[in-house]
C-alpha atoms as a PDB file:
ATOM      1  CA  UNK A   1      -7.319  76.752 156.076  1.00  0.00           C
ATOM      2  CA  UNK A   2      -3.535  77.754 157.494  1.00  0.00           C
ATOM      3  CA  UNK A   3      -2.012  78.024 154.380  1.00  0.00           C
ATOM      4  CA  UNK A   4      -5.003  80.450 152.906  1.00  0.00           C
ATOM      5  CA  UNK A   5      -4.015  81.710 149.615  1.00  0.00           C
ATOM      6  CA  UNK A   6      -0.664  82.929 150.462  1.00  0.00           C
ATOM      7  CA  UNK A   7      -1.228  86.588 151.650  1.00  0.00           C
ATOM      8  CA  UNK A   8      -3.155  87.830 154.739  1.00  0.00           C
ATOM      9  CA  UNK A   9      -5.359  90.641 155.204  1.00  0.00           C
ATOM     10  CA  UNK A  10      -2.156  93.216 156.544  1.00  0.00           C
ATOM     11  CA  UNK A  11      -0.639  92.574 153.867  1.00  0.00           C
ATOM     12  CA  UNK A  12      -3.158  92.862 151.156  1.00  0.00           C
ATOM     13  CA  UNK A  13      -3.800  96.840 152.985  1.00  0.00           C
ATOM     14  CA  UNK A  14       0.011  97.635 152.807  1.00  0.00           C
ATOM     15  CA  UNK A  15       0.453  97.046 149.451  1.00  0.00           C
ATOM     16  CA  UNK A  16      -2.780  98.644 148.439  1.00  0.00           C
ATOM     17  CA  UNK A  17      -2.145 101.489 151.034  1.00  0.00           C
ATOM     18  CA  UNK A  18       1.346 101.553 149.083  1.00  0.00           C
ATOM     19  CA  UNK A  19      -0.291 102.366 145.593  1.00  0.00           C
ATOM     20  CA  UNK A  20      -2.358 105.117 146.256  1.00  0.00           C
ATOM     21  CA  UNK A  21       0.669 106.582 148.596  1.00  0.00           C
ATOM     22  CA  UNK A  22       2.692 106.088 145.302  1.00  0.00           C
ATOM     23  CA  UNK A  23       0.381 107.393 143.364  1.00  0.00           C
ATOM     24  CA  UNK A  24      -0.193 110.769 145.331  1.00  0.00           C
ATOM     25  CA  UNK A  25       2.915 111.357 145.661  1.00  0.00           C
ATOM     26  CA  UNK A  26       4.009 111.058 142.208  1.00  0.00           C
ATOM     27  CA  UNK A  27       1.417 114.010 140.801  1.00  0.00           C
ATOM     28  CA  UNK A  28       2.501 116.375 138.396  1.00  0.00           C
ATOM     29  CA  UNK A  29       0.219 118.710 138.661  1.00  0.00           C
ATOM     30  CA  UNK A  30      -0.795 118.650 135.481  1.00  0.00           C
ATOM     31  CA  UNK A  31      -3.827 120.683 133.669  1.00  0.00           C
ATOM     32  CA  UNK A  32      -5.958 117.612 133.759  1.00  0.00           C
ATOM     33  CA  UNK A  33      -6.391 117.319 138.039  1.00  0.00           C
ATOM     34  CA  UNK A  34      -4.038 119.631 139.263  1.00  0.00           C
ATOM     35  CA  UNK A  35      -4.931 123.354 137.287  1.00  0.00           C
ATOM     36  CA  UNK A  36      -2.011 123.525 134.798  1.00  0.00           C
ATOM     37  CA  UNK A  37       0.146 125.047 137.326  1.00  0.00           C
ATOM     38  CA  UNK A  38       3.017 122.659 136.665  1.00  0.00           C
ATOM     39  CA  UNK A  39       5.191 121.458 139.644  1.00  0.00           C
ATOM     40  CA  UNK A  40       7.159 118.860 141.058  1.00  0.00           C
ATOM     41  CA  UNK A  41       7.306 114.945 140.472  1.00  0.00           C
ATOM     42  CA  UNK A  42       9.097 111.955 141.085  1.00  0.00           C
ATOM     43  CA  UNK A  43       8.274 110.861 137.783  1.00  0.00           C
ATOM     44  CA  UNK A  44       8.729 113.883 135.550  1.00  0.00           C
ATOM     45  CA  UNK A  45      11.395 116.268 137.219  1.00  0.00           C
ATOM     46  CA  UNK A  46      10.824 119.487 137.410  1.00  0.00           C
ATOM     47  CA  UNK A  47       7.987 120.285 135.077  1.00  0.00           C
ATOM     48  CA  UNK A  48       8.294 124.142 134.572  1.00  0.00           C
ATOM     49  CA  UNK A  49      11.456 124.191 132.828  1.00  0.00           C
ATOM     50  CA  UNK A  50      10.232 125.155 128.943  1.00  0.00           C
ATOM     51  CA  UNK A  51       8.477 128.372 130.845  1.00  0.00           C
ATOM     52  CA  UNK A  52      12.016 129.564 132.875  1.00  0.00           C
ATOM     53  CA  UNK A  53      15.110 128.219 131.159  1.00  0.00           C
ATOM     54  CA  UNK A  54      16.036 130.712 128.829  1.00  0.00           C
ATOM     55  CA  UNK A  55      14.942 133.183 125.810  1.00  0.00           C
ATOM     56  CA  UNK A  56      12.444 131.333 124.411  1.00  0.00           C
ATOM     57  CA  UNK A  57      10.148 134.231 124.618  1.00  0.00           C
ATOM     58  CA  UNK A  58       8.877 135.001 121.204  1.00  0.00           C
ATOM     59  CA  UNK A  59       9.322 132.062 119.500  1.00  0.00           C
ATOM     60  CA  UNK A  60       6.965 129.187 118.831  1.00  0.00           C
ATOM     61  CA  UNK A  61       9.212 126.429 120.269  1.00  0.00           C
ATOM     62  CA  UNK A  62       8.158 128.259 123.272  1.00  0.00           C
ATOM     63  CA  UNK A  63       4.344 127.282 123.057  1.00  0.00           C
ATOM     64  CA  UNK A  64       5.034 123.678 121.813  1.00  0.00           C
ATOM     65  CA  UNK A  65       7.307 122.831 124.489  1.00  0.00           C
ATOM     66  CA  UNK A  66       4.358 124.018 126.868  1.00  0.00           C
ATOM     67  CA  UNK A  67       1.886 121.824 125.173  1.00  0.00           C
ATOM     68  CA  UNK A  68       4.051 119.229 125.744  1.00  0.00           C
ATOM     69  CA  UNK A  69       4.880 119.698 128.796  1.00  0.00           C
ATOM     70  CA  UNK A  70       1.399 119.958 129.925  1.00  0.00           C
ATOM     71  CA  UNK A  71       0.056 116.839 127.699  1.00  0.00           C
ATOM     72  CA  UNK A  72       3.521 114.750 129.217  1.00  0.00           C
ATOM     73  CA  UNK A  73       1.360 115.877 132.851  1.00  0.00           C
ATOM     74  CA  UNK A  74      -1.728 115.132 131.900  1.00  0.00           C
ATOM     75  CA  UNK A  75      -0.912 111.545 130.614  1.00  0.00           C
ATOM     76  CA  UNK A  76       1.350 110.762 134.215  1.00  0.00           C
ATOM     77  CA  UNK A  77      -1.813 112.328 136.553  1.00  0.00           C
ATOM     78  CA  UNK A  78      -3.821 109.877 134.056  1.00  0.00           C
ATOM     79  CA  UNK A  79      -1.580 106.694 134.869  1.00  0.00           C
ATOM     80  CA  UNK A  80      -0.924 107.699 138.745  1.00  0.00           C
ATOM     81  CA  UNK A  81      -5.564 108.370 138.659  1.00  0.00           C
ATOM     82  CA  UNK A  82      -5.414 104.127 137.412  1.00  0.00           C
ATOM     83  CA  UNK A  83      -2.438 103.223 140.032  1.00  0.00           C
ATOM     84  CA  UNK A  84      -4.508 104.935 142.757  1.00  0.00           C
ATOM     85  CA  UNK A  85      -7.560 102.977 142.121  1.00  0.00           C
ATOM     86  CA  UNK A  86      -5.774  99.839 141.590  1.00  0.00           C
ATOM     87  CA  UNK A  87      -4.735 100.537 145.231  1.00  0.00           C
ATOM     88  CA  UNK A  88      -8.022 101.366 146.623  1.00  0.00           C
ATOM     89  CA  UNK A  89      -9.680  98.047 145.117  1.00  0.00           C
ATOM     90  CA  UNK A  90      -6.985  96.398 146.413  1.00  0.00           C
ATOM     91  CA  UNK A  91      -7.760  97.481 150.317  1.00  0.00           C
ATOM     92  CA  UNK A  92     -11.229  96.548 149.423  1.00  0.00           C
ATOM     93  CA  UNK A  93     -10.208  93.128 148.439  1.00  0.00           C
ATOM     94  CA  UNK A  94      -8.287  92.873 152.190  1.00  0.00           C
ATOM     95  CA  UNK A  95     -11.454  94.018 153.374  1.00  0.00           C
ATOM     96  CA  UNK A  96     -13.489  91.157 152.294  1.00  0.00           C
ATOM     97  CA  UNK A  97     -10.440  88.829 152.963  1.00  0.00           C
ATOM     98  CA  UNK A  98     -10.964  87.653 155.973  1.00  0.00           C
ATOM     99  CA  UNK A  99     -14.725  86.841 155.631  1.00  0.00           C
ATOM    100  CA  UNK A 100     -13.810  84.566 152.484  1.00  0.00           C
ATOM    101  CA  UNK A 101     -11.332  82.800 154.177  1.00  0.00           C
ATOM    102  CA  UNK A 102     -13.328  82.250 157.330  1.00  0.00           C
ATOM    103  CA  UNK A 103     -16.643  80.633 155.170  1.00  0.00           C
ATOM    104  CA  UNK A 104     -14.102  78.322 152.985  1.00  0.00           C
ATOM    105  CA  UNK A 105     -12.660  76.899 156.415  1.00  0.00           C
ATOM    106  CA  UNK A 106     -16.221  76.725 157.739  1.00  0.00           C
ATOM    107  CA  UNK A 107     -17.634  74.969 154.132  1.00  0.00           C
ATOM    108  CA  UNK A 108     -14.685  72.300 154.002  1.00  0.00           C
ATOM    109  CA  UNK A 109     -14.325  71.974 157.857  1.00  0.00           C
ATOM    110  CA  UNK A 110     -16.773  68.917 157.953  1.00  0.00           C
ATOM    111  CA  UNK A 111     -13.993  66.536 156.147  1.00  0.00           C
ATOM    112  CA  UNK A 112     -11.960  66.954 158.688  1.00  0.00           C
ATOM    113  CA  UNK A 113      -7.994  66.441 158.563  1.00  0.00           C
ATOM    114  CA  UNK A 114      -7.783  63.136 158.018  1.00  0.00           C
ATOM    115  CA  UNK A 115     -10.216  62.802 154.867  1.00  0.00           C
ATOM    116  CA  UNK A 116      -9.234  63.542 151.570  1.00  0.00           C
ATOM    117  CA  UNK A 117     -10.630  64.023 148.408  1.00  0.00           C
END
């Protein structure tokens, strides 16, 4: 079949390749994968700024900006955990590509170019 389904098998690995780059590059750091330490991200800034930016020693804004700092993490390391897997299922897919597209030629070959149907 030369016009396939409109992707080929390089393609199918770049873009899944792609995602799970994305996706580890993106991490926060966050308590869920990453040990609470905080950190940098693409997506969230810089995420220790409720812990250095100021007196807010003493006070209880202190601990709920932490909480939500951390739970802000926790929810992007969540999202970037799906992106990554997206990816990897995707490279699978371009794994198996190939093989499909060689057995459809092979099953439709006997019609022949100048049959239709």
């Amino acid at each position: 079949m030369p016009d396939g389904y409109g992707v080929t098998e390089s393609e199918l690995r770049a873009a899944g390749g792609a995602l799970v780059d994305a996706a580890e590059g993106a991490k926060t750091g966050g308590s869920l994968g990453g040990g609470g330490t905080g950190g940098m991200s693409a997506l969230s800034g810089a995420t220790s700024g409720a812990s250095t930016d100021g007196g807010l020693d003493g006070f209880s804004i202190r601990s709920a900006l932490n909480t939500c700092e951390s739970q802000w993490e926790d929810a992007i390391d969540s999202i970037l955990a799906k992106v990554s897997l997206t990816g990897d299922k995707i490279v699978l897919a371009a794994d198996n590509y190939g093989e499909q597209e060689y057995n459809t030629a092979e099953t439709f070959s006997y019609f022949g170019e100048d049959n239709s149907w």
